[in-house]
N, C-alpha and C. Protein backbone atom coordinates (compact mmCIF):
# COMPACT_ATOMS: atom_id res chain seq x y z
N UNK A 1 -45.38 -4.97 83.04
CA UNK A 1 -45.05 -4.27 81.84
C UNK A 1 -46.28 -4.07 80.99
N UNK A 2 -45.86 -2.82 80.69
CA UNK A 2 -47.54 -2.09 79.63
C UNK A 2 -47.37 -2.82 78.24
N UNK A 3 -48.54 -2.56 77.80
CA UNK A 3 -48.18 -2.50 75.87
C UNK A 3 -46.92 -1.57 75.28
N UNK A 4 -47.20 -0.38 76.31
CA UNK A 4 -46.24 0.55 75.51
C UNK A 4 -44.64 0.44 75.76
N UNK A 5 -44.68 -0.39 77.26
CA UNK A 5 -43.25 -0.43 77.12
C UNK A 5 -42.80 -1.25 76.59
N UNK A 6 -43.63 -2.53 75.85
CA UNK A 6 -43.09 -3.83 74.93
C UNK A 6 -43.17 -2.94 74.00
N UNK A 7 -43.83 -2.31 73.43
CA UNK A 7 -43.72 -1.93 72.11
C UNK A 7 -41.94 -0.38 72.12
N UNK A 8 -41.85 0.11 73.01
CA UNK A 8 -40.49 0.84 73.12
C UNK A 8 -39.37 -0.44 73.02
N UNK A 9 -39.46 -1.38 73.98
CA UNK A 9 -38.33 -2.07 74.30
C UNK A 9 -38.12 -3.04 72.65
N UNK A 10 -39.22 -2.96 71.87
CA UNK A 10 -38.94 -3.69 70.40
C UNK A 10 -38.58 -2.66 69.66
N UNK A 11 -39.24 -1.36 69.64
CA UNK A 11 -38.38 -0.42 68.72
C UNK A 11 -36.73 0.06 69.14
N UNK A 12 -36.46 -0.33 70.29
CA UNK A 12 -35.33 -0.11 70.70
C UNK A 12 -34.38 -0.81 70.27
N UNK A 13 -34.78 -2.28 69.97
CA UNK A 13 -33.99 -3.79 69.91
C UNK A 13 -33.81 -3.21 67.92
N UNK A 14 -34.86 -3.53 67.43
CA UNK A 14 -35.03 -3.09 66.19
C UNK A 14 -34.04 -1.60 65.81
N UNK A 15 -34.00 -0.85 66.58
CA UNK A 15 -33.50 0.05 66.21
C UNK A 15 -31.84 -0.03 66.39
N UNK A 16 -31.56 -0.97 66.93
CA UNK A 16 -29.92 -1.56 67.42
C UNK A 16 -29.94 -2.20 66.53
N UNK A 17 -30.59 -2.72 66.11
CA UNK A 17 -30.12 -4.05 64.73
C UNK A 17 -29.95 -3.17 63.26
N UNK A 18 -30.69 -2.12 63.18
CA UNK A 18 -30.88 -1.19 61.92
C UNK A 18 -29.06 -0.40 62.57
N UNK A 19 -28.89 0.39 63.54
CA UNK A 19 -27.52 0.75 63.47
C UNK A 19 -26.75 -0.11 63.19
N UNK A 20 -26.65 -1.19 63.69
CA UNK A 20 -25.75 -2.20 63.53
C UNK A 20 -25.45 -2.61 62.28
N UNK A 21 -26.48 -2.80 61.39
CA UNK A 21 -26.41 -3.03 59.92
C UNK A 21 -25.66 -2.15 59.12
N UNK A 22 -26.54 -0.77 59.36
CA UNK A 22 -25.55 0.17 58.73
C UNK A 22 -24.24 0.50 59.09
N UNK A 23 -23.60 0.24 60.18
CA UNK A 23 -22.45 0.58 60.74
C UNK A 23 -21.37 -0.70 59.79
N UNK A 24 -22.27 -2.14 59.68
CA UNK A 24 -21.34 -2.99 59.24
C UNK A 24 -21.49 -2.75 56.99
N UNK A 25 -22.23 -1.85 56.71
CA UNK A 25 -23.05 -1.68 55.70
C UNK A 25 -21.71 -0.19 55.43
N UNK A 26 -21.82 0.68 56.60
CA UNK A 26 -20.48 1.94 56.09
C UNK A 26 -18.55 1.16 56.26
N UNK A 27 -18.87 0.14 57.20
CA UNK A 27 -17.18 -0.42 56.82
C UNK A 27 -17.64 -1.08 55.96
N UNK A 28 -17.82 -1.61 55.10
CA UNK A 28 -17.78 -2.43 53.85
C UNK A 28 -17.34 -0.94 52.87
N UNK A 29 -18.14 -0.42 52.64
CA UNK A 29 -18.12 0.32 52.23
C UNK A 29 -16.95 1.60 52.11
N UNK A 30 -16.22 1.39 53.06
CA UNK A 30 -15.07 2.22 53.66
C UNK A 30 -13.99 1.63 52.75
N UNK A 31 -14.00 0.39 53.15
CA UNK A 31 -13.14 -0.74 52.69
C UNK A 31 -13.10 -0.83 51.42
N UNK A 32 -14.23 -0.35 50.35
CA UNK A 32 -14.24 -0.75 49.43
C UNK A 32 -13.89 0.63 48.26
N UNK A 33 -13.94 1.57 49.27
CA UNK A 33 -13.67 3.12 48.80
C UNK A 33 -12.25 2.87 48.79
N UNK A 34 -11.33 2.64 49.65
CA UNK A 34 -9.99 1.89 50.07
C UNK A 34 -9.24 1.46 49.00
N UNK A 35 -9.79 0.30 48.60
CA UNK A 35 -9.48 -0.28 47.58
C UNK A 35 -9.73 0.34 46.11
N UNK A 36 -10.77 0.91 45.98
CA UNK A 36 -10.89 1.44 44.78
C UNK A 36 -9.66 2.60 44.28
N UNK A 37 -9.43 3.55 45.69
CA UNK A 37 -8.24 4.56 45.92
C UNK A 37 -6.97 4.12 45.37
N UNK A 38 -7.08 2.80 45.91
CA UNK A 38 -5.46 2.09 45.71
C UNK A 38 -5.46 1.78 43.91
N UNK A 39 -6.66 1.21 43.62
CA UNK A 39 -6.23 0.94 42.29
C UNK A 39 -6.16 2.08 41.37
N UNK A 40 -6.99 3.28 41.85
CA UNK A 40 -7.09 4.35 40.85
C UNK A 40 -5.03 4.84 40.76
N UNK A 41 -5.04 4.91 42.28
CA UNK A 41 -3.22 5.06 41.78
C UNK A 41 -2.72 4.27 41.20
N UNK A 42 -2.62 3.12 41.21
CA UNK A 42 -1.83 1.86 40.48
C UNK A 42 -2.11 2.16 39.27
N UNK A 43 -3.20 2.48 38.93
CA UNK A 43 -3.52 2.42 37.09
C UNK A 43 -2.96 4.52 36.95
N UNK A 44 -3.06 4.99 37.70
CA UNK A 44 -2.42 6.18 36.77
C UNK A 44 -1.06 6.12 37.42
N UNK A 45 -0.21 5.61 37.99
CA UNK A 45 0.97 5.10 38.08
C UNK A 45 1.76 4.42 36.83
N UNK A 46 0.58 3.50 36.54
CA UNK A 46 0.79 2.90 35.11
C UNK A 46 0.69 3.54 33.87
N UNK A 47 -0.46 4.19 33.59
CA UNK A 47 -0.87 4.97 33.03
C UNK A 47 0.12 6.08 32.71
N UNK A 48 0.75 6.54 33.49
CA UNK A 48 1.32 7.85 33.23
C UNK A 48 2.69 7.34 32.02
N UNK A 49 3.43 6.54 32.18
CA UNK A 49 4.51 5.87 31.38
C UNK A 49 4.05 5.86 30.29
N UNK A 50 2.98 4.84 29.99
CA UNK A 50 2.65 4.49 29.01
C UNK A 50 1.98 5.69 28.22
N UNK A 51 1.56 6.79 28.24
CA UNK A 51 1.06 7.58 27.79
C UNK A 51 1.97 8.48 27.20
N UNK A 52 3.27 8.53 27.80
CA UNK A 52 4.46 9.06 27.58
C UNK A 52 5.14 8.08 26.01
N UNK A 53 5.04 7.10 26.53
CA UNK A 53 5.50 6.28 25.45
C UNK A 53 4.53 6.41 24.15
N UNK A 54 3.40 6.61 24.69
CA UNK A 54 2.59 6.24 23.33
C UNK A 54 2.42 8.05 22.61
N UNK A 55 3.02 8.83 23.33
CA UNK A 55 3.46 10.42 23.09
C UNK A 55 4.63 10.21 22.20
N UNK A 56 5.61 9.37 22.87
CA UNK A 56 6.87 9.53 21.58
C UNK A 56 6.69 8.57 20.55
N UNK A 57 5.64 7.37 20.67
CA UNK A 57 5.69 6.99 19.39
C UNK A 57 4.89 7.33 18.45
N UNK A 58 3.80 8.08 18.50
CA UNK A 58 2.92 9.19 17.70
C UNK A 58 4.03 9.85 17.17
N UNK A 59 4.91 10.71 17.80
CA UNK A 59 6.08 11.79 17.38
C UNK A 59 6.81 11.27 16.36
N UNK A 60 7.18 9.96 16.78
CA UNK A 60 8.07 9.28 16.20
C UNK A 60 7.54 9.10 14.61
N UNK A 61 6.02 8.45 14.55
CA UNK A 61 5.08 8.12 13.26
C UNK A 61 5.24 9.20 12.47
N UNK A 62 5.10 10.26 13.35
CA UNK A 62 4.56 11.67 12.79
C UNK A 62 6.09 11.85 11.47
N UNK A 63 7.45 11.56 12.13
CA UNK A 63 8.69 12.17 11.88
C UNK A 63 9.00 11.07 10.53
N UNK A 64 8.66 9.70 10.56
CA UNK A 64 8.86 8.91 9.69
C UNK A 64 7.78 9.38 8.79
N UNK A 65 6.17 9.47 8.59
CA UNK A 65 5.14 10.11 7.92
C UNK A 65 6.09 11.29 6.95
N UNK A 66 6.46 12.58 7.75
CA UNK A 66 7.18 13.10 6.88
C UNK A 66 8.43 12.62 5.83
N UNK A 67 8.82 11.86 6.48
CA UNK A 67 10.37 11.44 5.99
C UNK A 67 9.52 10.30 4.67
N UNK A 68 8.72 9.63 4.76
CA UNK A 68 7.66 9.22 3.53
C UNK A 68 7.67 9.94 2.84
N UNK A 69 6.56 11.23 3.50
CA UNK A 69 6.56 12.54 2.17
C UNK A 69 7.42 13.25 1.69
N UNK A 70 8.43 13.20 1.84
CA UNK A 70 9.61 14.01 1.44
C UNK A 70 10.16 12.90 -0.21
N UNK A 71 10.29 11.81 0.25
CA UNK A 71 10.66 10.80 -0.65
C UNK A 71 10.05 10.96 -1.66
N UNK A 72 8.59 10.69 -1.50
CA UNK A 72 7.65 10.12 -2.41
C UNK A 72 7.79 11.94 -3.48
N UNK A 73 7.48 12.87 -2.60
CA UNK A 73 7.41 13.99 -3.39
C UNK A 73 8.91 13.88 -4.48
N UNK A 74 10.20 13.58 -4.02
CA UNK A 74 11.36 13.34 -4.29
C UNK A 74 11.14 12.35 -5.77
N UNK A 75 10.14 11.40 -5.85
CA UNK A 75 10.14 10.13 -6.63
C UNK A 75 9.42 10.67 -7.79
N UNK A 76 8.10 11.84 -7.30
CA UNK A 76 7.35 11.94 -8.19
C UNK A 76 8.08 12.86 -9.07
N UNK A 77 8.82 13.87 -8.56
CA UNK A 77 10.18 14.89 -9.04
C UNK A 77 10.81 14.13 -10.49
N UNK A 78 11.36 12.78 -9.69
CA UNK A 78 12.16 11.95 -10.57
C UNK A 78 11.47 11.69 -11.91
N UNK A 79 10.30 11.03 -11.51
CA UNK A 79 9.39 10.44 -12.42
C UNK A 79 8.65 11.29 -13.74
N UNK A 80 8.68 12.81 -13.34
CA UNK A 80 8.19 13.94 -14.42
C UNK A 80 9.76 14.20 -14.53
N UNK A 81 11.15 14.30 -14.58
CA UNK A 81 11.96 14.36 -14.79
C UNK A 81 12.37 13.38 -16.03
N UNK A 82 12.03 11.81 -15.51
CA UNK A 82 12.34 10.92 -16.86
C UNK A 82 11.33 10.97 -17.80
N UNK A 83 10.35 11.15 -17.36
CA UNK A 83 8.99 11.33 -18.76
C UNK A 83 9.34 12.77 -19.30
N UNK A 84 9.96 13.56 -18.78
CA UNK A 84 10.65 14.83 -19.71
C UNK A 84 11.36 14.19 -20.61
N UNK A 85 12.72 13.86 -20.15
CA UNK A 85 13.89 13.20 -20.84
C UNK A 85 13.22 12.28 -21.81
N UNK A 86 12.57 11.16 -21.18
CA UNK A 86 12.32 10.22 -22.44
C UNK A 86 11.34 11.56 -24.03
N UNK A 87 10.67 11.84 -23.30
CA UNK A 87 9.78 12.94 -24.42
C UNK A 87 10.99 13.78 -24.83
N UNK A 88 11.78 14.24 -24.27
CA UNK A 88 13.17 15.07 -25.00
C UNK A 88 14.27 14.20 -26.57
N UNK A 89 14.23 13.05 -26.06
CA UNK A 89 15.33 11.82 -26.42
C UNK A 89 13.96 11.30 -27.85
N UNK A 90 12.39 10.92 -27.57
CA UNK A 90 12.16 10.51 -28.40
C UNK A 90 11.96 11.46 -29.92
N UNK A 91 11.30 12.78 -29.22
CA UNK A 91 11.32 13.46 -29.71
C UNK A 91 13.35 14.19 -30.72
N UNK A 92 14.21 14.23 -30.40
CA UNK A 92 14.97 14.39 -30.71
C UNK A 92 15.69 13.45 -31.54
N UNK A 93 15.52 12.35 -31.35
CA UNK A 93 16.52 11.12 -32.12
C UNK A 93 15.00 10.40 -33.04
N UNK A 94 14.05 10.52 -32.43
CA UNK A 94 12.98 9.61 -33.31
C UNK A 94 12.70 9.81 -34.46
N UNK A 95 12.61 11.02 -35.41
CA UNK A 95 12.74 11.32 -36.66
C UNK A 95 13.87 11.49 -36.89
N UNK A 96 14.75 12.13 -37.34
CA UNK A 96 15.91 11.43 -38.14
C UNK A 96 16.28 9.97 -37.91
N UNK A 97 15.95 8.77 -36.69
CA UNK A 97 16.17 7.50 -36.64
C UNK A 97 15.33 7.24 -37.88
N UNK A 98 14.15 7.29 -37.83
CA UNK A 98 13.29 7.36 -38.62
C UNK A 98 13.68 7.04 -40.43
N UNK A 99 14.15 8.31 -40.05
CA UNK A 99 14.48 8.75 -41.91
C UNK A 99 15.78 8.09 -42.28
N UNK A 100 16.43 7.68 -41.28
CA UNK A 100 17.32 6.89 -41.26
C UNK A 100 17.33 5.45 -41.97
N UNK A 101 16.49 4.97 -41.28
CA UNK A 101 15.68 3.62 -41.44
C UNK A 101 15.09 3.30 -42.50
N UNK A 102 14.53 4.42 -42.95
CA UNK A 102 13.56 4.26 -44.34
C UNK A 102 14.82 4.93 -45.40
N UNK A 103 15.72 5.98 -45.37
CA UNK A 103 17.20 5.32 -46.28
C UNK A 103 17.53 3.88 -46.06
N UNK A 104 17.97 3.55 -45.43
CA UNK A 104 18.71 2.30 -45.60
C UNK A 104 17.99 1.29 -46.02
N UNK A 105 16.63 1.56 -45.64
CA UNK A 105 15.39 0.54 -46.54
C UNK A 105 15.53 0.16 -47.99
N UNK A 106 15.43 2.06 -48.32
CA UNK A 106 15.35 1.99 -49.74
C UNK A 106 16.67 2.03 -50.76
N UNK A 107 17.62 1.93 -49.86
CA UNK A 107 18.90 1.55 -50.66
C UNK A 107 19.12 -0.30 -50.41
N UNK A 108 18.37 -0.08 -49.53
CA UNK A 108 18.81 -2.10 -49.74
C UNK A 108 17.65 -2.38 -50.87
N UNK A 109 16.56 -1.89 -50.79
CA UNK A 109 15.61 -1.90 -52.19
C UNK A 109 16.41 -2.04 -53.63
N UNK A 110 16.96 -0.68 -53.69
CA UNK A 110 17.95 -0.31 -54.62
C UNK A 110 18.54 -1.29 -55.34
N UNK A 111 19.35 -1.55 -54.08
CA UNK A 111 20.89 -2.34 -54.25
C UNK A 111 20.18 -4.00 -54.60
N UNK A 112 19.27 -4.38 -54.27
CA UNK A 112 18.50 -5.44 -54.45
C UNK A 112 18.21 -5.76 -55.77
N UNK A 113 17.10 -4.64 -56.40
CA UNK A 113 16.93 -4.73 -57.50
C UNK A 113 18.35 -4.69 -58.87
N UNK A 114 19.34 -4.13 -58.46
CA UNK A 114 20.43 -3.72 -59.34
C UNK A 114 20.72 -5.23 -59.56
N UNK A 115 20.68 -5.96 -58.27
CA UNK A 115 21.42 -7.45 -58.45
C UNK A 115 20.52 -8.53 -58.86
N UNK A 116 19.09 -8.32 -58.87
CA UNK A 116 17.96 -8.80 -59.36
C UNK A 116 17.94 -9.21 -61.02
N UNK A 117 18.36 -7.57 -61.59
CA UNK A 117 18.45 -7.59 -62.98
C UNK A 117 19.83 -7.78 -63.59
N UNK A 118 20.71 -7.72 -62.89
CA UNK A 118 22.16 -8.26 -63.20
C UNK A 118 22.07 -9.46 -63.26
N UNK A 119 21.90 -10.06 -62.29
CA UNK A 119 22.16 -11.74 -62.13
C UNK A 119 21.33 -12.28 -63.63
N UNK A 120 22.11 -13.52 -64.60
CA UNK A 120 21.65 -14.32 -64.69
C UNK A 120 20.50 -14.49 -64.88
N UNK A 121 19.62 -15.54 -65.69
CA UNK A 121 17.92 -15.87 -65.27
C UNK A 121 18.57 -17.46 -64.68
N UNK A 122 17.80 -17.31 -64.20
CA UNK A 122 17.94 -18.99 -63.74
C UNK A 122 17.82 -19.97 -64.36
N UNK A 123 17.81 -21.18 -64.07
CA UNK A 123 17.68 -22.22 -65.19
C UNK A 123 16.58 -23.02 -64.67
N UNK A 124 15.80 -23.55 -65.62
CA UNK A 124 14.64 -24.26 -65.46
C UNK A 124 14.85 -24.97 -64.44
N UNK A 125 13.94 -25.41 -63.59
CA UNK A 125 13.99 -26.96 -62.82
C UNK A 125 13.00 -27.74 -63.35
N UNK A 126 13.26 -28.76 -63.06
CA UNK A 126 12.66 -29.98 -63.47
C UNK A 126 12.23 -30.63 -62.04
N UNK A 127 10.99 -31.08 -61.93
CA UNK A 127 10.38 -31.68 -60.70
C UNK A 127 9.96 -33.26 -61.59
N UNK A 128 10.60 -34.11 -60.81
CA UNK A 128 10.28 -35.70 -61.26
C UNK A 128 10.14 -35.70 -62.81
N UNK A 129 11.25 -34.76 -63.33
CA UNK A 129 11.24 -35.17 -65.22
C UNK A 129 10.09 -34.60 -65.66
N UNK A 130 9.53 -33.56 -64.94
CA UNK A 130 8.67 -32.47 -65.64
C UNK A 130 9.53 -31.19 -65.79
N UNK A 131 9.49 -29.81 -66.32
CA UNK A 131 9.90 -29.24 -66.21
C UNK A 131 8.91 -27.54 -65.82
N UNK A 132 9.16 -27.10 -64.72
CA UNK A 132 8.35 -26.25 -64.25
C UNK A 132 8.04 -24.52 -65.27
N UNK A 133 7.36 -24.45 -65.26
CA UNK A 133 7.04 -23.71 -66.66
C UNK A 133 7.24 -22.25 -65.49
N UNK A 134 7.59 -20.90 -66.17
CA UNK A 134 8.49 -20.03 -65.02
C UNK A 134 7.23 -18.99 -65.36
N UNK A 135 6.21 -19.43 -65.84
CA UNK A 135 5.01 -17.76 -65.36
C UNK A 135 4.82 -18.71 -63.61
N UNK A 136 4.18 -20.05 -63.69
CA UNK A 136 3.81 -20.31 -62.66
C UNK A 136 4.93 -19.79 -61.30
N UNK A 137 6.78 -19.99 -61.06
CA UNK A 137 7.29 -19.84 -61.15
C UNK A 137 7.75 -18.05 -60.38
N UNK A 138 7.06 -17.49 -60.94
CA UNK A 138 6.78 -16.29 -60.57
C UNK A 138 5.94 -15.91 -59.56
N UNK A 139 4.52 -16.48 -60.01
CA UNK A 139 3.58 -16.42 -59.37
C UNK A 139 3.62 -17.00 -58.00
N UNK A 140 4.66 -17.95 -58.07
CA UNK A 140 4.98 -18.19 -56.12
C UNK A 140 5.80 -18.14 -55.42
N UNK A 141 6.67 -16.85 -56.25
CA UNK A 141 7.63 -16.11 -55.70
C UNK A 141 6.77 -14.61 -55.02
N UNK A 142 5.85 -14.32 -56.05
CA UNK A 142 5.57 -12.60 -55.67
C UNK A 142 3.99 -12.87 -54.84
């Protein structure tokens, strides 16, 4: 045997071990394409439901969201409705209550003084056998 046919019979050996690799290098690889296939269905298997579901409960948000705004617009309605009324009611009853109030003031004034100067003067008091002199008397009444 030559040089050259050791050196064929090693690129030959070498070259069986390089197919061989890759051959066990494309089933791995086969296998693993395989598997990846399987899960891509499993998850849009899954996927597909849930996307459905999470479709009607957006819809659903969406339908309650309105049914919020309908209210609230409904509340704010209410709310410039009673700040009318109350501004209607104060405005309407608040002056004559008013003038009301300040009659009956000044007739209990009135009627006060009439019985002020009618009545009687009072009669001296005496504190421990003194007798209280009536300017002072006055002065811590008014």
């Amino acid at each position: 045997m030559t040089g050259g046919e050791v050196a064929g019979i090693l690129v030959a050996v070498f070259w069986a071990i390089l197919v061989s690799f890759l051959a066990v290098v494309l089933v791995r690889l086969a296998q693993t394409l395989k598997a990846t296939t399987k899960l891509v269905a499993d998850v849009t298997e899954q996927a597909v439901p849930l996307l459905s579901d999470a479709s009607a409960t957006v819809r659903s948000a969406q339908t309650q969201l309105d049914r919020v705004d309908a209210i609230a617009s409904d509340v704010q309605e209410v709310t410039s409705n009673a700040s009318a009324l109350s501004t209607t009611v104060a405005s309407t009853f608040g002056g004559p209550l008013v003038k009301v109030a300040a009659f009956g003031y000044g007739v209990r004034k009135a009627l006060g003084r009439g019985r002020d100067e009618a009545a009687p003067a009072p009669a001296r008091r005496t504190v421990v056998g003194r007798t209280v002199p009536s300017a002072r008397r006055r002065k811590q009444k008014g």
